[in-house]
Protein backbone atom coordinates (compact mmCIF):
# COMPACT_ATOMS: atom_id res chain seq x y z
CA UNK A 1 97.11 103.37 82.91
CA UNK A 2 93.85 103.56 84.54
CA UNK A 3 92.48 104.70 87.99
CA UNK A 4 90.23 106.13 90.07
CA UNK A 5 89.98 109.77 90.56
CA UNK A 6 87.22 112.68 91.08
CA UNK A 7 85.80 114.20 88.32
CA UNK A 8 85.60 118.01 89.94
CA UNK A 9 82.17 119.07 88.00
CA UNK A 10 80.45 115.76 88.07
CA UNK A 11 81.65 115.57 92.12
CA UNK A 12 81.77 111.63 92.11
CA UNK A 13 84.48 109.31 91.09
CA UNK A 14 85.21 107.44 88.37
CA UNK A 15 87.33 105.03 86.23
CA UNK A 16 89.79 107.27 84.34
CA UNK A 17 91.91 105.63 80.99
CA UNK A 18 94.23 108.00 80.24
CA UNK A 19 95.91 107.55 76.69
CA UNK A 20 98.78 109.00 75.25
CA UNK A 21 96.79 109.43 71.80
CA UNK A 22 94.30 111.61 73.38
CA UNK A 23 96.89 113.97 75.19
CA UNK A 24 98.93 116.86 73.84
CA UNK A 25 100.09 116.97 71.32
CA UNK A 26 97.10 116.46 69.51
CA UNK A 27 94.91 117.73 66.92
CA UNK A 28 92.32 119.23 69.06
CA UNK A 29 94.41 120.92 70.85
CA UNK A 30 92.50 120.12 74.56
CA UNK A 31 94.01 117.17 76.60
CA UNK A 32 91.08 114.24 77.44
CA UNK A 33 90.67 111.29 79.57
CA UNK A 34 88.10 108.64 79.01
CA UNK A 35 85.70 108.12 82.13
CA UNK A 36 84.11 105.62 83.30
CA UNK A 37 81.56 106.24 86.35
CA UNK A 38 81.34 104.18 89.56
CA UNK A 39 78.57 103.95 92.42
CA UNK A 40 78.96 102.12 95.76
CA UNK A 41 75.28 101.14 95.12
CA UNK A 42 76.54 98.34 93.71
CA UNK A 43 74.03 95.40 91.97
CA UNK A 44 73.65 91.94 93.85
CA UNK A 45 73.22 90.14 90.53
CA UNK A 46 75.89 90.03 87.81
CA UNK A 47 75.16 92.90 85.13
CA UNK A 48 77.78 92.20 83.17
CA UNK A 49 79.04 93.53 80.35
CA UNK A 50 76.65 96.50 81.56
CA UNK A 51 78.55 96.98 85.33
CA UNK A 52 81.94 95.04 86.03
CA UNK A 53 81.65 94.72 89.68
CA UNK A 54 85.12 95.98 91.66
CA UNK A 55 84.22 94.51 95.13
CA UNK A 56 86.17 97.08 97.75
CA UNK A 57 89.15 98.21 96.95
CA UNK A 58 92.44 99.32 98.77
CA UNK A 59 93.28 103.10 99.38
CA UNK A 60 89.82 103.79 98.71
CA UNK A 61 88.46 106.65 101.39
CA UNK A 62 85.02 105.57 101.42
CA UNK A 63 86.30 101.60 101.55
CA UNK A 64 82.88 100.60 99.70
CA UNK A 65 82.13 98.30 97.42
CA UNK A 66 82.02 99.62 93.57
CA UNK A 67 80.80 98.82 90.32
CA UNK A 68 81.76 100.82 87.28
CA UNK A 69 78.69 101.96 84.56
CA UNK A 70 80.58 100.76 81.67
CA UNK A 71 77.50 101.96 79.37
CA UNK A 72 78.42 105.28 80.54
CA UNK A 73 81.75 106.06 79.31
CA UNK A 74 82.33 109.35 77.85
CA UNK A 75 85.31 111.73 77.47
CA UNK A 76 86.11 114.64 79.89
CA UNK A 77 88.60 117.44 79.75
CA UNK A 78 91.69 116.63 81.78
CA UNK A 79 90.91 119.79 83.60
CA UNK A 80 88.23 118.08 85.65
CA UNK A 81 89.98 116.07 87.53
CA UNK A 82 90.70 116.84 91.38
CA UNK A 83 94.30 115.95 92.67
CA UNK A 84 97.34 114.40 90.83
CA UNK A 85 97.01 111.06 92.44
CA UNK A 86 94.37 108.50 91.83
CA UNK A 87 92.25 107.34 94.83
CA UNK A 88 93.34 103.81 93.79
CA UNK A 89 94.58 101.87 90.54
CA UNK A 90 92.87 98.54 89.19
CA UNK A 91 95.05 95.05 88.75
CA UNK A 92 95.24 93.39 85.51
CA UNK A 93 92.28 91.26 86.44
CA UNK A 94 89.80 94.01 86.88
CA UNK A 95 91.24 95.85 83.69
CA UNK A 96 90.62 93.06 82.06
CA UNK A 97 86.80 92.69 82.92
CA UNK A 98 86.55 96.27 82.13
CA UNK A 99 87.67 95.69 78.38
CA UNK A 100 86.00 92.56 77.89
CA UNK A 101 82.92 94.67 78.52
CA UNK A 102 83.91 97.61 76.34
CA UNK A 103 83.99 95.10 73.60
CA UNK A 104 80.70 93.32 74.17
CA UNK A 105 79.43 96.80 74.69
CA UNK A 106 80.75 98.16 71.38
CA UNK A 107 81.16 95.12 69.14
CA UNK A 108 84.56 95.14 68.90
């Protein structure tokens, strides 16, 4: 499942993946997400695979448009994360984008 949440030490939102393989019980013995961070100052021209544009999406408070720094991804402790309910959750179409890129990004 992925959505968007605030990353409490970072203060901004971003694109959270969390996967089962990552979360107790593992060997590590810490529970992770993978992030991906957003900005509303979103790009006019397509950057893609480096941005996957979201447009404005529902339940979001700031109602903004978004694109997601897919060339940013990194890992972050569960523990960072404000709330226990994302801000909003991305269709199958957006998902989509955002794996596409993750595989131009990382030759997959």
């Amino acid at each position: 499942m992925a959505s968007l949440q605030v990353d409490a030490r970072a203060a901004q939102t971003a694109l959270v993946w969390c996967l089962d393989r990552l979360n107790p019980p593992n060997d590590a013995g810490h529970p992770t997400t993978i992030a991906i961070p957003r900005t509303s100052d979103v790009e006019r021209e397509d950057y893609f695979p480096l941005r996957v544009a979201l447009g404005r999406l529902t339940r979001q408070a700031a109602n903004k448009a978004t694109d997601l720094l897919i060339d940013q991804i990194r890992a972050i402790s569960n523990k960072r994360l404000l709330g226990d309910k994302p801000i909003t959750t991305l269709g199958t179409n957006h998902m989509c984008r955002v794996e596409d890129a993750l595989r131009l990004l990382l030759s997959l």
